[in-house]
C-alpha atoms as a PDB file:
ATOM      1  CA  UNK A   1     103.474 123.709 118.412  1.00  0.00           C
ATOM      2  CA  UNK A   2     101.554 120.422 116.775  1.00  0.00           C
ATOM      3  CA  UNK A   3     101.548 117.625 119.521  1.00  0.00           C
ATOM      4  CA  UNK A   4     100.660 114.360 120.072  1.00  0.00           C
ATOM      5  CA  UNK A   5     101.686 111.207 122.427  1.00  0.00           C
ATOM      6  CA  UNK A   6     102.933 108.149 121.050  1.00  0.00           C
ATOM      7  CA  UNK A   7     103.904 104.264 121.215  1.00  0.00           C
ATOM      8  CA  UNK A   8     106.878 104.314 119.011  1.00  0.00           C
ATOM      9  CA  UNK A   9     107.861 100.906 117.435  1.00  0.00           C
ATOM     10  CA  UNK A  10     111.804  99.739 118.094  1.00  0.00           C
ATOM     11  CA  UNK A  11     114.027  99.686 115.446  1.00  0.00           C
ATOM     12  CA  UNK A  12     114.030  95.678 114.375  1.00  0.00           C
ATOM     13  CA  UNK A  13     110.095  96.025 114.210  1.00  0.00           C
ATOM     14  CA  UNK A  14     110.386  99.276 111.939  1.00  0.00           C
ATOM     15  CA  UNK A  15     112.527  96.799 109.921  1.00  0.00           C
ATOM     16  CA  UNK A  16     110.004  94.182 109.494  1.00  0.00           C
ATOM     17  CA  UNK A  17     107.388  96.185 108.638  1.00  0.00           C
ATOM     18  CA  UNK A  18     109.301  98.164 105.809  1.00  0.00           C
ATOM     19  CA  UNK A  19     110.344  94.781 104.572  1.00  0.00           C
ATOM     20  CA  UNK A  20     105.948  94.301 104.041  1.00  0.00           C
ATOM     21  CA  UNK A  21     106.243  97.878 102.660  1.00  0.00           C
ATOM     22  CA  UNK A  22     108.210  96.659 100.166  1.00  0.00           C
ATOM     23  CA  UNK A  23     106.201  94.336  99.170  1.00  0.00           C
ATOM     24  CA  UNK A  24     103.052  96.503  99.395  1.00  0.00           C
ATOM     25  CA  UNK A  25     104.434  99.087  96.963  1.00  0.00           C
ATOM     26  CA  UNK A  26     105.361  97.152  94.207  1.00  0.00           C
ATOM     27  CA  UNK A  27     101.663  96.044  93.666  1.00  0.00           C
ATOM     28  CA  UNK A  28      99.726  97.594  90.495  1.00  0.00           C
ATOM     29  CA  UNK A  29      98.508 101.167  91.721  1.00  0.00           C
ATOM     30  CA  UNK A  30     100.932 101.613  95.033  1.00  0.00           C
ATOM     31  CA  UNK A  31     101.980 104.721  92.897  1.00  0.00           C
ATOM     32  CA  UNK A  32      98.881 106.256  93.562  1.00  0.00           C
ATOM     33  CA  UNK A  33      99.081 106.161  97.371  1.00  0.00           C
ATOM     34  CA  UNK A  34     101.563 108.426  99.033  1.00  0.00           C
ATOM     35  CA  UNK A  35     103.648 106.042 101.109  1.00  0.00           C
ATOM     36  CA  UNK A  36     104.842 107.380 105.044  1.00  0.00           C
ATOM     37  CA  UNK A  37     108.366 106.846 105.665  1.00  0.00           C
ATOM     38  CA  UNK A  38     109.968 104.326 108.423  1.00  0.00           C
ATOM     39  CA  UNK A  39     110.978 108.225 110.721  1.00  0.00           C
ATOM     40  CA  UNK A  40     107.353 108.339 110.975  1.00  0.00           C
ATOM     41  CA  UNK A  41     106.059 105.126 112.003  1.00  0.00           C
ATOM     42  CA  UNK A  42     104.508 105.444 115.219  1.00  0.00           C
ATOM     43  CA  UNK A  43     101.018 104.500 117.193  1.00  0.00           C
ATOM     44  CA  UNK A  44      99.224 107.723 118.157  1.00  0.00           C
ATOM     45  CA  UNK A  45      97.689 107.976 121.364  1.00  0.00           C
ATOM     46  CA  UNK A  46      96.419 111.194 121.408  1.00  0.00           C
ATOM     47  CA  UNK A  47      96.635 113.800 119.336  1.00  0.00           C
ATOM     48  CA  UNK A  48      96.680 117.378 120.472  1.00  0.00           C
ATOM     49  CA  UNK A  49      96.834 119.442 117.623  1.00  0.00           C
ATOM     50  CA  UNK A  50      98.195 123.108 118.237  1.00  0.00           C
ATOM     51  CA  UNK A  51      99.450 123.597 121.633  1.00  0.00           C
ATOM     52  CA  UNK A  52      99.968 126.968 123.240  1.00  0.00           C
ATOM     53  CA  UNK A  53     103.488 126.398 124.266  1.00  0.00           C
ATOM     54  CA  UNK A  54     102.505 127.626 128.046  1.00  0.00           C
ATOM     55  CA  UNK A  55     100.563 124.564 127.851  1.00  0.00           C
ATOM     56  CA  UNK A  56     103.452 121.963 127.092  1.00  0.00           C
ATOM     57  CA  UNK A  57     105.181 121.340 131.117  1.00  0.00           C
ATOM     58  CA  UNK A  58     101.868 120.834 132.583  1.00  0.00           C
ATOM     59  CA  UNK A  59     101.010 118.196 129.462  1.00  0.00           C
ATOM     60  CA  UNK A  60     104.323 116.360 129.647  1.00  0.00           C
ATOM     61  CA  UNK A  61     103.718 116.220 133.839  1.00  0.00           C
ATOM     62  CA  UNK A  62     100.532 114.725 132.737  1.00  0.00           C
ATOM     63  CA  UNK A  63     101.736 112.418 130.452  1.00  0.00           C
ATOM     64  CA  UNK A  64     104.690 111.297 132.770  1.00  0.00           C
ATOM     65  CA  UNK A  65     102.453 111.089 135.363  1.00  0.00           C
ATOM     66  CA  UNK A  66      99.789 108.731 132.756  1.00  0.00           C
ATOM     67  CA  UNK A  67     102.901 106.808 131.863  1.00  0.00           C
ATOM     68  CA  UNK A  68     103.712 105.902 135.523  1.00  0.00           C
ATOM     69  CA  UNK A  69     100.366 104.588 136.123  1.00  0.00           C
ATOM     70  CA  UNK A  70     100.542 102.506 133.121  1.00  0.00           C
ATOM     71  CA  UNK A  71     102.752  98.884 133.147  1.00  0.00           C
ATOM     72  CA  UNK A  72     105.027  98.119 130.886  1.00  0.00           C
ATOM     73  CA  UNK A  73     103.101  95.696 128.151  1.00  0.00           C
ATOM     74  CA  UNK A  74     103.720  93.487 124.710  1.00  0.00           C
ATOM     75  CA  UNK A  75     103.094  94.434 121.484  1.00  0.00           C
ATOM     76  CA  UNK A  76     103.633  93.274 117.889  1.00  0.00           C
ATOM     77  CA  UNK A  77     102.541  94.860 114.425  1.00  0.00           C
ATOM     78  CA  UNK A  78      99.863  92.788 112.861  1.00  0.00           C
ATOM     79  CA  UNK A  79      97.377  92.589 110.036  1.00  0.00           C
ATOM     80  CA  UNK A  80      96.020  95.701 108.722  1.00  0.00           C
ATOM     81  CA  UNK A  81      92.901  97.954 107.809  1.00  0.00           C
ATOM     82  CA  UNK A  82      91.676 100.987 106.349  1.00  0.00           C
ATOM     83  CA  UNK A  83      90.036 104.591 107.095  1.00  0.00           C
ATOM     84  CA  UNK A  84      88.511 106.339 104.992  1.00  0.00           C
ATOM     85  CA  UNK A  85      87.880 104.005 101.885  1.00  0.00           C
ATOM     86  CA  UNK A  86      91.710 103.777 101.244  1.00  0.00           C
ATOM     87  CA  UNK A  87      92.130 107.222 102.356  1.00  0.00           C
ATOM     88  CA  UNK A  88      94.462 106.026 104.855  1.00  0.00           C
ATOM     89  CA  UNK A  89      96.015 101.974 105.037  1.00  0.00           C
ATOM     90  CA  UNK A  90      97.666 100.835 107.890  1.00  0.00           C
ATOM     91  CA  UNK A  91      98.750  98.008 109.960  1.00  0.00           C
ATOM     92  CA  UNK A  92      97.852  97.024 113.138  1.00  0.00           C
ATOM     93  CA  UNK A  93      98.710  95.616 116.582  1.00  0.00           C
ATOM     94  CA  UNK A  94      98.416  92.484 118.388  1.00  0.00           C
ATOM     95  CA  UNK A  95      99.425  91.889 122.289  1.00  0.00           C
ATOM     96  CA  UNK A  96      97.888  93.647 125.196  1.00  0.00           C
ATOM     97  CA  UNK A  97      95.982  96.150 123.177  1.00  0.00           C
ATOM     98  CA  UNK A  98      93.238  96.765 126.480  1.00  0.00           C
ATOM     99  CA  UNK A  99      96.520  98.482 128.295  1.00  0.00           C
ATOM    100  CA  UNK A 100      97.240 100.023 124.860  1.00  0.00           C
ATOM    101  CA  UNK A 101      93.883 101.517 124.679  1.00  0.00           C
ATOM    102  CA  UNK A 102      94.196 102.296 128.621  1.00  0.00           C
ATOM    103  CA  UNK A 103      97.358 104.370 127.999  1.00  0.00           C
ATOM    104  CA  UNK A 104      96.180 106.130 124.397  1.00  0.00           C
ATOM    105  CA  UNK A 105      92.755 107.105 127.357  1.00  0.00           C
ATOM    106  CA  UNK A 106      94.743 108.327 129.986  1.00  0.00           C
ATOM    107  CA  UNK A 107      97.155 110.545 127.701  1.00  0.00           C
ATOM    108  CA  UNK A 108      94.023 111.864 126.169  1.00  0.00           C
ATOM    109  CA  UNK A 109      92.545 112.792 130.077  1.00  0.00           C
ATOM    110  CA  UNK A 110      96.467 114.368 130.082  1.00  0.00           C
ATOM    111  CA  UNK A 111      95.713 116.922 127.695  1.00  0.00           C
ATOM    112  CA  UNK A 112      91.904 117.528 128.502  1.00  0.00           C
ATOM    113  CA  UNK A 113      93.457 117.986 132.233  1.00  0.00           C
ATOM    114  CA  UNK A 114      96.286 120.317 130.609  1.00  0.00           C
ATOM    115  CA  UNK A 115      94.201 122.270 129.392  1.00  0.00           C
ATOM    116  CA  UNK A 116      94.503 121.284 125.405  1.00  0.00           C
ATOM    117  CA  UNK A 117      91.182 121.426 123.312  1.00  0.00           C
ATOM    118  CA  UNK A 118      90.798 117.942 122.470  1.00  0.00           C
ATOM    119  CA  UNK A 119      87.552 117.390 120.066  1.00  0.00           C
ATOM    120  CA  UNK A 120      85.043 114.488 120.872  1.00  0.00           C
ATOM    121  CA  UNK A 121      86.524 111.920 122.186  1.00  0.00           C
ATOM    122  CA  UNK A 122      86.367 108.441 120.048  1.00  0.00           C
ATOM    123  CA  UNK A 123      87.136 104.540 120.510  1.00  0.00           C
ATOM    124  CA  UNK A 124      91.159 104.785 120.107  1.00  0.00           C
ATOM    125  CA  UNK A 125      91.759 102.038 117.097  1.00  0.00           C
ATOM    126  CA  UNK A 126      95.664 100.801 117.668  1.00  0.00           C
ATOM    127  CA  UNK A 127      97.271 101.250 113.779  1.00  0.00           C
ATOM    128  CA  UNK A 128     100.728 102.738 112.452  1.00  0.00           C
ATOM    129  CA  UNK A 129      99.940 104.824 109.390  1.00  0.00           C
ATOM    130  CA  UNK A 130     101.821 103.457 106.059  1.00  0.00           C
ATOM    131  CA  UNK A 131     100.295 105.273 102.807  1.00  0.00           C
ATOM    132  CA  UNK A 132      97.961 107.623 102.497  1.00  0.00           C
ATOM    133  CA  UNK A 133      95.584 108.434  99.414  1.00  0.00           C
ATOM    134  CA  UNK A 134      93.636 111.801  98.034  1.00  0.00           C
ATOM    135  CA  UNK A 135      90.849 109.630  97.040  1.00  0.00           C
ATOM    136  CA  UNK A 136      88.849 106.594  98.000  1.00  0.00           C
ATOM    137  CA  UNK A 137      91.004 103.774  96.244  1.00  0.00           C
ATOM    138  CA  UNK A 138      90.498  99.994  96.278  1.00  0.00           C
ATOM    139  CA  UNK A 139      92.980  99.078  99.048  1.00  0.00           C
ATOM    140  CA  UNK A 140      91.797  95.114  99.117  1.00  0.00           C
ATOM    141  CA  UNK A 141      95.076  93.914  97.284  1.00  0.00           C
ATOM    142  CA  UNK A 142      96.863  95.821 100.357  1.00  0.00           C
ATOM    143  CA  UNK A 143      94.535  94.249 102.841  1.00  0.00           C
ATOM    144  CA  UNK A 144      95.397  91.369 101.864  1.00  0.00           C
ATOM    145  CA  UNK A 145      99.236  91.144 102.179  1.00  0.00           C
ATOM    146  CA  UNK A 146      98.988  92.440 105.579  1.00  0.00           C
ATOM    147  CA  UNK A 147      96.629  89.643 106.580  1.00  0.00           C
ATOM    148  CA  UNK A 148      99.469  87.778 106.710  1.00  0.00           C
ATOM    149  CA  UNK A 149     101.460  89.903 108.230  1.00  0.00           C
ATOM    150  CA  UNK A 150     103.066  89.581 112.108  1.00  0.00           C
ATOM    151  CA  UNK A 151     106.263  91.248 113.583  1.00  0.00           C
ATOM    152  CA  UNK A 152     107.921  89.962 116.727  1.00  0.00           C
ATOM    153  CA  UNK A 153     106.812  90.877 119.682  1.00  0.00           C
ATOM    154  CA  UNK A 154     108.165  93.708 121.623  1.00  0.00           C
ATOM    155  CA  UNK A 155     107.978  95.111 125.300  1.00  0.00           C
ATOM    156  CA  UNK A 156     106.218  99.139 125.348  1.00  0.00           C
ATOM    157  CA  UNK A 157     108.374 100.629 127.755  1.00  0.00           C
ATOM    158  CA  UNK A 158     107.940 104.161 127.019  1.00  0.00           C
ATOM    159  CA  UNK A 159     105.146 106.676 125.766  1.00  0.00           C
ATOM    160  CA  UNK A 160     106.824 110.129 124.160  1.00  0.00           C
ATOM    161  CA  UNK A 161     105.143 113.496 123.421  1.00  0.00           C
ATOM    162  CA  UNK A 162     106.146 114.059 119.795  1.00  0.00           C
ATOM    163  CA  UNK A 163     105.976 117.024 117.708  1.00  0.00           C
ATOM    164  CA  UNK A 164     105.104 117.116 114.408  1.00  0.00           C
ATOM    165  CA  UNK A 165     106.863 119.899 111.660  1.00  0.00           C
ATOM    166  CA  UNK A 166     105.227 120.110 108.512  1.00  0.00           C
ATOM    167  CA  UNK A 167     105.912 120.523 105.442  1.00  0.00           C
ATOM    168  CA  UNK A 168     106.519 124.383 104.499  1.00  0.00           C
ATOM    169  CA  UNK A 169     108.408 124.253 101.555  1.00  0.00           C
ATOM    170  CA  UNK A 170     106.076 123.608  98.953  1.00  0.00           C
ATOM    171  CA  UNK A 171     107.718 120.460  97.333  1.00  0.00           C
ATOM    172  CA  UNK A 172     105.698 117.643  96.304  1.00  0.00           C
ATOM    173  CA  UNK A 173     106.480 114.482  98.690  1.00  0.00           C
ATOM    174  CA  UNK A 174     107.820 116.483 101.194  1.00  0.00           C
ATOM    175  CA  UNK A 175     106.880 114.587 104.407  1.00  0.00           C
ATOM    176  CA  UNK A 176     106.418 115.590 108.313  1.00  0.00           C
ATOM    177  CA  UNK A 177     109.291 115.888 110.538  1.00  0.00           C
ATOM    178  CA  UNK A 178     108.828 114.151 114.033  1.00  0.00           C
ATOM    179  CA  UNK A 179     110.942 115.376 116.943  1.00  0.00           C
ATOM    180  CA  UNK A 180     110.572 113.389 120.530  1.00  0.00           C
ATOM    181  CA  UNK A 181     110.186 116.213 123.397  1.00  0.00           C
ATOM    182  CA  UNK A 182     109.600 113.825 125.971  1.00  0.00           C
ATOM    183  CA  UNK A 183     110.251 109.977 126.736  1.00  0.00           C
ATOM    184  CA  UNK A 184     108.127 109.134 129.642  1.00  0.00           C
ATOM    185  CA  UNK A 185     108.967 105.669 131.362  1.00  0.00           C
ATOM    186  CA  UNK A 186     105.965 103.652 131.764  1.00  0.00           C
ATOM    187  CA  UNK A 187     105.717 102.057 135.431  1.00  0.00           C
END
């Protein structure tokens, strides 16, 4: 199954930020971006990719065991940047992003110690995926809307090991469904 662990936003933040959304797809091109939906919002910690499912109890004993470790902390959705040339636009995070980053490390030592195939390890960057493009595209206009962009602050109180169906069907705009296998309480 396709895993990965996760900082999920609450509801009244999800709000907020589809409120920008809003406001980011009514600008001249948005129609050329495909634009994630509010089930999907979510910081990514680490993804896993394909996981044997023999795998999965010693990952989520891991990751409860990573979330334990970790304190509860503040967050808040701000700004924005891009990957990719405009392949991917997203918005950001202010708050206590060092324990961010020290929670998205120690879920990634989770599932090297669980025995997932995890890649090269890079600098976690903390950003909530809203639209994604098949081409480099001009993504400045987008930029700089969520400049001005901040949500309220929030207390992390959780990290959960998501899984991720995709899209089999075919149809054009289909999107991901994300089911939460575990919520791990953090402290």
């Amino acid at each position: 199954m396709r895993l990965f662990a996760a900082v999920l936003p609450p509801e009244d933040a999800v709000r907020e930020l589809a409120a920008e959304a809003d406001r980011l797809r009514r600008l001249p091109g948005a129609e050329r971006l495909r634009w994630t939906g509010r089930p999907g919002w979510h910081f990514t910690l680490a993804f896993y990719g394909e996981v044997d499912d023999t795998l999965v109890p010693e990952l989520s004993q891991r990751l409860a065991r990573a979330a334990r470790r970790t304190e509860p902390f503040a967050l808040a959705l701000r700004g924005g940047g891009q990957f990719g040339r405009g392949r991917a636009l997203w918005a950001g995070a202010e708050g206590e992003l060092r324990t961010l980053r020290l929670l998205a490390d120690r879920a990634e030592a989770a599932g090297r110690k669980a025995g997932v195939e995890m890649g090269e390890h890079r600098r976690y960057t903390p950003h909530l995926t809203v639209a994604r493009g098949r081409d480099a595209y001009d993504v400045r206009p987008y930029l700089e809307v969520l400049d001005g962009f901040t949500g309220r602050t929030w207390q992390v109180t959780e990290l959960t090991l998501v899984r991720s169906n995709l899209p089999a069907s075919g149809v054009p705009g289909e999107r991901p469904r994300y089911e939460a296998l575990a919520r791990l309480p953090l402290g």
